[in-house]
Protein backbone atom coordinates (compact mmCIF):
# COMPACT_ATOMS: atom_id res chain seq x y z
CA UNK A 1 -8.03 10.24 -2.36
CA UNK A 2 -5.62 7.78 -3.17
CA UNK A 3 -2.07 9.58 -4.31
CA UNK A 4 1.09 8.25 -6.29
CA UNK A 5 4.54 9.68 -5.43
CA UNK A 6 6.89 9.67 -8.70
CA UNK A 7 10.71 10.25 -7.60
CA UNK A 8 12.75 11.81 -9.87
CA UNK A 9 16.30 10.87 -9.09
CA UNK A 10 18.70 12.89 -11.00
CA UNK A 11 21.75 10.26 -11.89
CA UNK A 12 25.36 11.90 -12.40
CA UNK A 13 27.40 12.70 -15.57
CA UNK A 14 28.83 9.10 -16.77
CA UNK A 15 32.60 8.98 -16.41
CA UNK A 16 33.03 9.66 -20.03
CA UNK A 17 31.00 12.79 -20.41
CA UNK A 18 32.45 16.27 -21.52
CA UNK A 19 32.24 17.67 -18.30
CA UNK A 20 35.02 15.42 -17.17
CA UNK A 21 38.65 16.05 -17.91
CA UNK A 22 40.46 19.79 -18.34
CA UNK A 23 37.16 21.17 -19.12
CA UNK A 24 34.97 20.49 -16.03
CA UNK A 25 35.02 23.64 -13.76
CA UNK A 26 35.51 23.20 -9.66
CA UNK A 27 31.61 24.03 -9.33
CA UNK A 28 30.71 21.41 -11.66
CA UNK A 29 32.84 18.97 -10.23
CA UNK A 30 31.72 19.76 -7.24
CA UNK A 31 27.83 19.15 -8.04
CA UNK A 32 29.18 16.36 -9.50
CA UNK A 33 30.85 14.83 -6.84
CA UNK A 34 27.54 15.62 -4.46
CA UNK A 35 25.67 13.98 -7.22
CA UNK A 36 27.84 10.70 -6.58
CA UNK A 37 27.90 10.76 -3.27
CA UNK A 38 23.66 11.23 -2.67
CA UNK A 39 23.44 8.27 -5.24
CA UNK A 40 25.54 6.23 -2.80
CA UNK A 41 23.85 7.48 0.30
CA UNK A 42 20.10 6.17 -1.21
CA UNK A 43 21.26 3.24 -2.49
CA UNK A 44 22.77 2.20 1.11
CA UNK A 45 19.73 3.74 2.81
CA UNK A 46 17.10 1.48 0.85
CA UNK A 47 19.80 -1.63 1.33
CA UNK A 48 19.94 -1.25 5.03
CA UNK A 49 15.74 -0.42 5.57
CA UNK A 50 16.02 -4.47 5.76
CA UNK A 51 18.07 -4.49 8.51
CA UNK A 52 17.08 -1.91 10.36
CA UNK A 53 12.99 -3.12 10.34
CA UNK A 54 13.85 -6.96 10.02
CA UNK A 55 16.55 -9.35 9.52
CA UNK A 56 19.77 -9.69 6.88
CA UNK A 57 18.40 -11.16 4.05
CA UNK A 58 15.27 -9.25 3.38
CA UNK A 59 16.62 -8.36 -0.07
CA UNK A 60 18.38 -9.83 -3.29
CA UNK A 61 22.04 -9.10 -3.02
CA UNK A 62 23.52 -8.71 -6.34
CA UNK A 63 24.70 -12.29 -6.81
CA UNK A 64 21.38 -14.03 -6.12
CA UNK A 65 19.66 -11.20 -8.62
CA UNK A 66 22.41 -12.09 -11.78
CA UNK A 67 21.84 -16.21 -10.40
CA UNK A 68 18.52 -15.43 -11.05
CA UNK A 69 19.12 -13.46 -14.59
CA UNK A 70 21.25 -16.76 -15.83
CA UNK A 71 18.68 -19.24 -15.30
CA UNK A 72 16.12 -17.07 -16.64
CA UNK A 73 18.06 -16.97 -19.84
CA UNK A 74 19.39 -20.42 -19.65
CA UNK A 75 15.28 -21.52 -19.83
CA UNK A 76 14.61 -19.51 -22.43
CA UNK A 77 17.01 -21.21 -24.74
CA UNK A 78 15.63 -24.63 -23.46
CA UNK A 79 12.29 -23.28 -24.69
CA UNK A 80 13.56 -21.96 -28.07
CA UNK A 81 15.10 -25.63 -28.65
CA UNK A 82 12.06 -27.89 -27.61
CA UNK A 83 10.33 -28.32 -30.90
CA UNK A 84 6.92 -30.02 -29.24
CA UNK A 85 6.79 -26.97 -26.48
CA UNK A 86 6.97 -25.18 -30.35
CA UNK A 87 4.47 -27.24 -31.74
CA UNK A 88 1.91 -26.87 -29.38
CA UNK A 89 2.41 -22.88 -28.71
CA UNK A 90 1.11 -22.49 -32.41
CA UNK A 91 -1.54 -24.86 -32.41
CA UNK A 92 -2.91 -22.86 -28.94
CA UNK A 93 -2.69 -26.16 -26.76
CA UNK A 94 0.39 -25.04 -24.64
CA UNK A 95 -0.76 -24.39 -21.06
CA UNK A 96 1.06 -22.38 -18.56
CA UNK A 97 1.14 -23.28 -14.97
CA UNK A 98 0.47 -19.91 -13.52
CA UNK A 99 0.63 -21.71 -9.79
CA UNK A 100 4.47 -22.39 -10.52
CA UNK A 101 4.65 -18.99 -12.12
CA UNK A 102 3.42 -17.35 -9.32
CA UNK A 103 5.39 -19.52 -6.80
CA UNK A 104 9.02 -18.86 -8.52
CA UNK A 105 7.96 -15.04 -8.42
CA UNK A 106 7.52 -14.70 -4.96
CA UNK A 107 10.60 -16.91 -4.53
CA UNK A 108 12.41 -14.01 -7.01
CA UNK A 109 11.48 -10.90 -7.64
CA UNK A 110 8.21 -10.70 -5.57
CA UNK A 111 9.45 -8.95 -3.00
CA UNK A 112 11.43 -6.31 -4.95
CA UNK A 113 8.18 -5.84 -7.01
CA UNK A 114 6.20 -5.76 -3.83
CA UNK A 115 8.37 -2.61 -2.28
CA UNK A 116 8.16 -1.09 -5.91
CA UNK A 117 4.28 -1.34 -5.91
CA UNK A 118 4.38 0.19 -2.18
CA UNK A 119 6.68 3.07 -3.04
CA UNK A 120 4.77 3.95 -5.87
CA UNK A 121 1.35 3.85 -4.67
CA UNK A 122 2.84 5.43 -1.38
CA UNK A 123 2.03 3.00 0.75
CA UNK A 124 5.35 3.70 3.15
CA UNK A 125 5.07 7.24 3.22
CA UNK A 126 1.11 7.43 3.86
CA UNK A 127 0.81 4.52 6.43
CA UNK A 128 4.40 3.21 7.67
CA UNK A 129 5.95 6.66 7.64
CA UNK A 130 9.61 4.37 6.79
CA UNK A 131 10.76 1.84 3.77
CA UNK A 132 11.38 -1.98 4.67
CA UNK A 133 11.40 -4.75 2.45
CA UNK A 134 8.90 -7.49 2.77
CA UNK A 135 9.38 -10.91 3.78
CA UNK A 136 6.70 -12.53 2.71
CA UNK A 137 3.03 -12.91 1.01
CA UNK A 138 0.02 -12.86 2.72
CA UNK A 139 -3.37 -14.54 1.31
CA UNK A 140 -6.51 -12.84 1.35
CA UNK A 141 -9.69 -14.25 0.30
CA UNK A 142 -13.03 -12.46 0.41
CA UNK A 143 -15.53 -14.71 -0.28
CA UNK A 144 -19.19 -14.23 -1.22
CA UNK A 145 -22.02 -16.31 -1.58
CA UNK A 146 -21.60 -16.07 -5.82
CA UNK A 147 -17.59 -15.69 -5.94
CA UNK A 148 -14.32 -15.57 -3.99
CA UNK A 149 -12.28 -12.68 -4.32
CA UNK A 150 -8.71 -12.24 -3.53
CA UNK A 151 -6.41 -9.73 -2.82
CA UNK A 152 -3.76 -8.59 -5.33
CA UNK A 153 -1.42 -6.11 -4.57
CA UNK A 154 -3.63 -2.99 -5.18
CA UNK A 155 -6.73 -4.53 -7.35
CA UNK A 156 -10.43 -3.08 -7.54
CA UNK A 157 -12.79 -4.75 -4.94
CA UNK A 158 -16.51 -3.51 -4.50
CA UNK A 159 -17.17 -2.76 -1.34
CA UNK A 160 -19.92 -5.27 -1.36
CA UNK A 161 -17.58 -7.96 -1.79
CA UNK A 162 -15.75 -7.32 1.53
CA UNK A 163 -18.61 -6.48 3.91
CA UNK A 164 -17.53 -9.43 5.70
CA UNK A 165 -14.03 -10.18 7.10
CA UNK A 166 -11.80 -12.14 4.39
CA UNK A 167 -10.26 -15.07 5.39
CA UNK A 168 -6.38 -14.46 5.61
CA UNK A 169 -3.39 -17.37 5.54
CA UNK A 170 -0.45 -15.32 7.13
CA UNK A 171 2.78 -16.39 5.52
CA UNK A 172 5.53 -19.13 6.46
CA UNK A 173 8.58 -18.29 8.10
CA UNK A 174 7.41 -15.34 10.57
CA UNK A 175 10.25 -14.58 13.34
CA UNK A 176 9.33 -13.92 16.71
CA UNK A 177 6.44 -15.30 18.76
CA UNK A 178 3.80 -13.68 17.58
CA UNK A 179 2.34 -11.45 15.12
CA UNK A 180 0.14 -8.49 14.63
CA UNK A 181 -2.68 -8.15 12.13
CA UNK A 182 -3.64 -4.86 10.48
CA UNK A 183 -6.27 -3.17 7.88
CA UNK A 184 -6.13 0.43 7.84
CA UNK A 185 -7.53 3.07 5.50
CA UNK A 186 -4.63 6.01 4.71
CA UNK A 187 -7.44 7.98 2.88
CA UNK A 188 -10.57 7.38 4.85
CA UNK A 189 -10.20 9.69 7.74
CA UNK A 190 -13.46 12.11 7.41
CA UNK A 191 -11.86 14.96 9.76
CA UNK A 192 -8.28 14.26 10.19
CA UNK A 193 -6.26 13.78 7.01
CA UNK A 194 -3.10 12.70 8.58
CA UNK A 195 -4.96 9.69 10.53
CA UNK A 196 -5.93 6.49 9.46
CA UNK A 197 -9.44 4.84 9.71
CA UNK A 198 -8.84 1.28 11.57
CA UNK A 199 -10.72 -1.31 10.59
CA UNK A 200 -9.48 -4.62 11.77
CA UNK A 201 -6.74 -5.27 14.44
CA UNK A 202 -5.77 -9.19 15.40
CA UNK A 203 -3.06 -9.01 17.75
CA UNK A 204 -0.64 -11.46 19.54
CA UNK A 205 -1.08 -14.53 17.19
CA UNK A 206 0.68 -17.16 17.87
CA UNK A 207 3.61 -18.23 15.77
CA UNK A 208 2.28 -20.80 12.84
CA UNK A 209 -1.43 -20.23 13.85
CA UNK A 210 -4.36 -18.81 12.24
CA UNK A 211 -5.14 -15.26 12.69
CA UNK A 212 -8.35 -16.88 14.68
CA UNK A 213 -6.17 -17.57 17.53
CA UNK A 214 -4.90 -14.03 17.99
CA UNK A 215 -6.73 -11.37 20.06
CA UNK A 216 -9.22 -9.27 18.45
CA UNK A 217 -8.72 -5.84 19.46
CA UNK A 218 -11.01 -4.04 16.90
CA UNK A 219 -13.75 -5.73 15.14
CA UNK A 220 -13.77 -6.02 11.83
CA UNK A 221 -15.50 -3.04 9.55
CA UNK A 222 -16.17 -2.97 5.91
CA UNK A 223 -14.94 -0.57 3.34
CA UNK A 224 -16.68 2.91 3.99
CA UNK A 225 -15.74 5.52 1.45
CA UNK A 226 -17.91 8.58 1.11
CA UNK A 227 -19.17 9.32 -2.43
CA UNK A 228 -17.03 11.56 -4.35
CA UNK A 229 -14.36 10.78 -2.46
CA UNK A 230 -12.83 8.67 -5.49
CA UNK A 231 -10.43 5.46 -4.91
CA UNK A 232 -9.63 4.41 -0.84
CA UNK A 233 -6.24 1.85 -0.35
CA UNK A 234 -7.12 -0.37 1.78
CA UNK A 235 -3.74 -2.00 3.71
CA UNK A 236 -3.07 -5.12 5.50
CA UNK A 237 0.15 -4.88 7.26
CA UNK A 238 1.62 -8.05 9.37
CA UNK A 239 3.93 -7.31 12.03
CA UNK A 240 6.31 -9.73 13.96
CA UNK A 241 6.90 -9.25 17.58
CA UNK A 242 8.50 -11.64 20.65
CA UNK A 243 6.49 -10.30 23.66
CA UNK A 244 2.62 -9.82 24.05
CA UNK A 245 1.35 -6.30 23.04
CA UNK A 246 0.84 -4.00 26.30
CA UNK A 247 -3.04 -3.29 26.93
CA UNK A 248 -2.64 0.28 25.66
CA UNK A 249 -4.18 -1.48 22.04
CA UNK A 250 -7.01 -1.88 23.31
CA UNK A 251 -10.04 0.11 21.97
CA UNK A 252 -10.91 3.26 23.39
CA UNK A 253 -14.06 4.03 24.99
CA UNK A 254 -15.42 6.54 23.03
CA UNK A 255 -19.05 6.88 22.01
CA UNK A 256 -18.29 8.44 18.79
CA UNK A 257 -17.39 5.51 16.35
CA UNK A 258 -14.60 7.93 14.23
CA UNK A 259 -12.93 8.76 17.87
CA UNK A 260 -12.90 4.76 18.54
CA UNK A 261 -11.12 3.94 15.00
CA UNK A 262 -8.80 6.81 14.66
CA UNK A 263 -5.63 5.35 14.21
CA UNK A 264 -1.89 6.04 13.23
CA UNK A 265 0.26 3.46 12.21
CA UNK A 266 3.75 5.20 12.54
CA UNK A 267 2.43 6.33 16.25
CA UNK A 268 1.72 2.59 16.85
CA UNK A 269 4.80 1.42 15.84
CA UNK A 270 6.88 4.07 18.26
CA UNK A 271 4.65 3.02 20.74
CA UNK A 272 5.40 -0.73 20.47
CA UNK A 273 9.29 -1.02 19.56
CA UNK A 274 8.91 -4.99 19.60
CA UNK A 275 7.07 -4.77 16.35
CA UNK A 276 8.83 -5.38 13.69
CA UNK A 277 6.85 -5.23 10.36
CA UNK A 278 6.81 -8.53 7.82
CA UNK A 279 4.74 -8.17 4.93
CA UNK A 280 1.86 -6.29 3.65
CA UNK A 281 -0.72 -6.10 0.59
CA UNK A 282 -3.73 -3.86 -0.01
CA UNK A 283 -6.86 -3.03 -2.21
CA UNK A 284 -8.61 -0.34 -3.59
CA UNK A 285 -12.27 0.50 -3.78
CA UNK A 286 -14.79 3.16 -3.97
CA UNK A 287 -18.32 4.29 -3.09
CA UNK A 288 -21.25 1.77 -3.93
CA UNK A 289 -25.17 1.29 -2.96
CA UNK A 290 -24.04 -0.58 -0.29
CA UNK A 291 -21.57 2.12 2.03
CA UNK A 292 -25.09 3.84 2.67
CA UNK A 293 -26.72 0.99 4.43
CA UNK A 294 -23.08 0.58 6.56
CA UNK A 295 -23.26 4.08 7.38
CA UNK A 296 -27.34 3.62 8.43
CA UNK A 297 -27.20 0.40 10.08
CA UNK A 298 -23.78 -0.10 11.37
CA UNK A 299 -22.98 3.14 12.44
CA UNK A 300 -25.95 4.95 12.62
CA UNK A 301 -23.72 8.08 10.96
CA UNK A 302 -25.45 10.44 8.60
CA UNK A 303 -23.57 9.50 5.45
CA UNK A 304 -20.99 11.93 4.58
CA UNK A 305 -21.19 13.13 0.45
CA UNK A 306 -18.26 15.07 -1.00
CA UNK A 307 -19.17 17.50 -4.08
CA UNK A 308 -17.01 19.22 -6.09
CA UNK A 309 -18.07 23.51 -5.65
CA UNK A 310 -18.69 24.80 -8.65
CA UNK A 311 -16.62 28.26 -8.93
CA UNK A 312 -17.94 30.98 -10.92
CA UNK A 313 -15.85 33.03 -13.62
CA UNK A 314 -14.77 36.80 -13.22
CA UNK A 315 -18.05 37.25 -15.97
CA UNK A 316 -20.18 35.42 -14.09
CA UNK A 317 -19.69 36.76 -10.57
CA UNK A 318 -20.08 40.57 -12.60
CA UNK A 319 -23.27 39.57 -13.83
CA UNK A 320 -24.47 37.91 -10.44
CA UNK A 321 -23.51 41.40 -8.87
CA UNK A 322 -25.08 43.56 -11.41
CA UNK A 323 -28.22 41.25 -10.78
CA UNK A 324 -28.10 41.65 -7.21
CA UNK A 325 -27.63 45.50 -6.93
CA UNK A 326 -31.27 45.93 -9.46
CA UNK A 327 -33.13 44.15 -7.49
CA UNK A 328 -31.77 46.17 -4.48
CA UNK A 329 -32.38 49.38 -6.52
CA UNK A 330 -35.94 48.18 -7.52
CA UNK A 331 -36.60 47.23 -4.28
CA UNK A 332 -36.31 50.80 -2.41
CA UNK A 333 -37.74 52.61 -5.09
């Protein structure tokens, strides 16, 4: 079952606080100063995760973030000054270009919102195991044969929407030769909760070329989560790499279909130090009509059903044990 991680960073006194000055004992200074000084150390840890899984540059240094924070406010008094943008805001005919919207936002703050959504919904710590800051935005398009359904940074998707492999546009500006396509489900492991369940691998793509082009190394598989399992994130990861993959990715020969797609990201990525991870994005979904005929058909699985076990109270279990030890009686008299 999907879980979110909330860090609680405690922040240090402010420089003006009480604690400060003539009456701040050597202990408190002391936490104090160790409060400073793990500040510093997280702040430089999450600066350098860029470097260390990518390139310089992965993040908004300071400068670019307040450029960004002057023309924000230096539009918003250009709005407040155009009387016809006015005029047509309160007669409800203003239209907003959410394309432009959405392509100055992953020219911003995307990518700082992007990490954000992946800490929170622990994304790193379930499936890359490490923090890096993405470089791009992947599009992913599920289409249907009544609607088209896209990907969009942790939305609901019915599993019958994606019983058939979505049609992704990897982004612009990948390093390296080639890249690496991934789908993996953190929660959908039936036996092993600290495995994945792979679904889709695409390796060695060429630079600038459709995933198409790439190897397939595991076929594509829908969405399977058990009822009463609740929600399943579902996570497409890209990775950049110079070199072809060795042939230990290939698929195992296993009869049993949960041997064959049992799968660990963070042992992948030790096992291929070329990779070098670029962007991801995921969904969420849960049980439906449809996860029964994929578990029938495609897999020919008995589908797997998780209840929750009703407990009885200390009253209950007393009167289920009186109950038990009449009949006993009754029954050797």
């Amino acid at each position: 079952m999907p879980r979110a991680v909330f860090v609680k960073i405690r922040a240090p006194p402010p420089p003006n606080s009480l604690l400060e000055g003539p009456l701040m004992s050597s202990r408190a200074a002391l936490v104090h100063r160790r409060g400073l000084l793990q500040c510093r150390q997280l702040v430089r840890a999450v600066s350098t995760a860029g470097s260390v899984c990518g390139s310089e540059g992965d993040y908004i240094p300071r400068a670019k973030a307040r450029e960004w924070r002057l023309h924000k406010n230096d539009q918003l008094r250009k709005n407040r000054r155009d009387p016809e943008l006015e005029r047509r805001a309160r007669n409800k005919q203003l239209e907003v270009p959410l394309d432009l919207v959405q392509s100055e936002w992953k020219e911003g703050t995307g990518r700082h919102h992007l990490r954000n959504i992946g800490l929170h919904c622990a994304i790193y710590q379930d499936v890359f195991g490490s923090v890096f800051h993405p470089r791009g935005f992947m599009d992913i398009q599920y289409s249907t044969s009544e609607d088209t359904h896209s990907v969009e940074q942790g939305n609901l998707l019915p599993v019958s929407c994606a019983r058939v492999e979505p049609v992704v546009t990897l982004p612009e500006g990948l390093e390296g030769n080639y890249s690496t396509l991934l789908l993996t489900d953190p929660d959908g492991h039936l036996t092993n909760g600290t495995m994945e369940l792979l679904h889709w691998m695409i390796a060695d793509i060429p630079c600038g070329r459709p995933p198409a082009e790439g190897r397939l190394v595991t076929p594509y598989l829908q969405p399977i989560p058990p009822a009463g399992s609740g929600f399943h994130r579902y996570v497409f990861s890209l990775y950049t790499h110079d070199h072809p993959l060795s042939e230990t990715t290939q698929p195992a020969e296993e009869d049993d279909w949960l041997k064959k797609r049992t799968f660990s990201t963070i042992d992948f990525l030790r096992a291929q130090p070329d990779l070098r991870p670029f962007a991801f994005s995921y969904f969420q979904s849960q049980w439906d009509s449809s996860v029964r005929e994929a578990y029938s058909k495609l897999l020919a699985h008995p589908e797997p059903v998780y209840q929750i076990l009703r407990t009885l109270t200390p009253r209950q279990a007393r009167q289920v044990e009186i109950k038990c030890q009449r009949g006993a009686k009754y029954s050797v008299m």
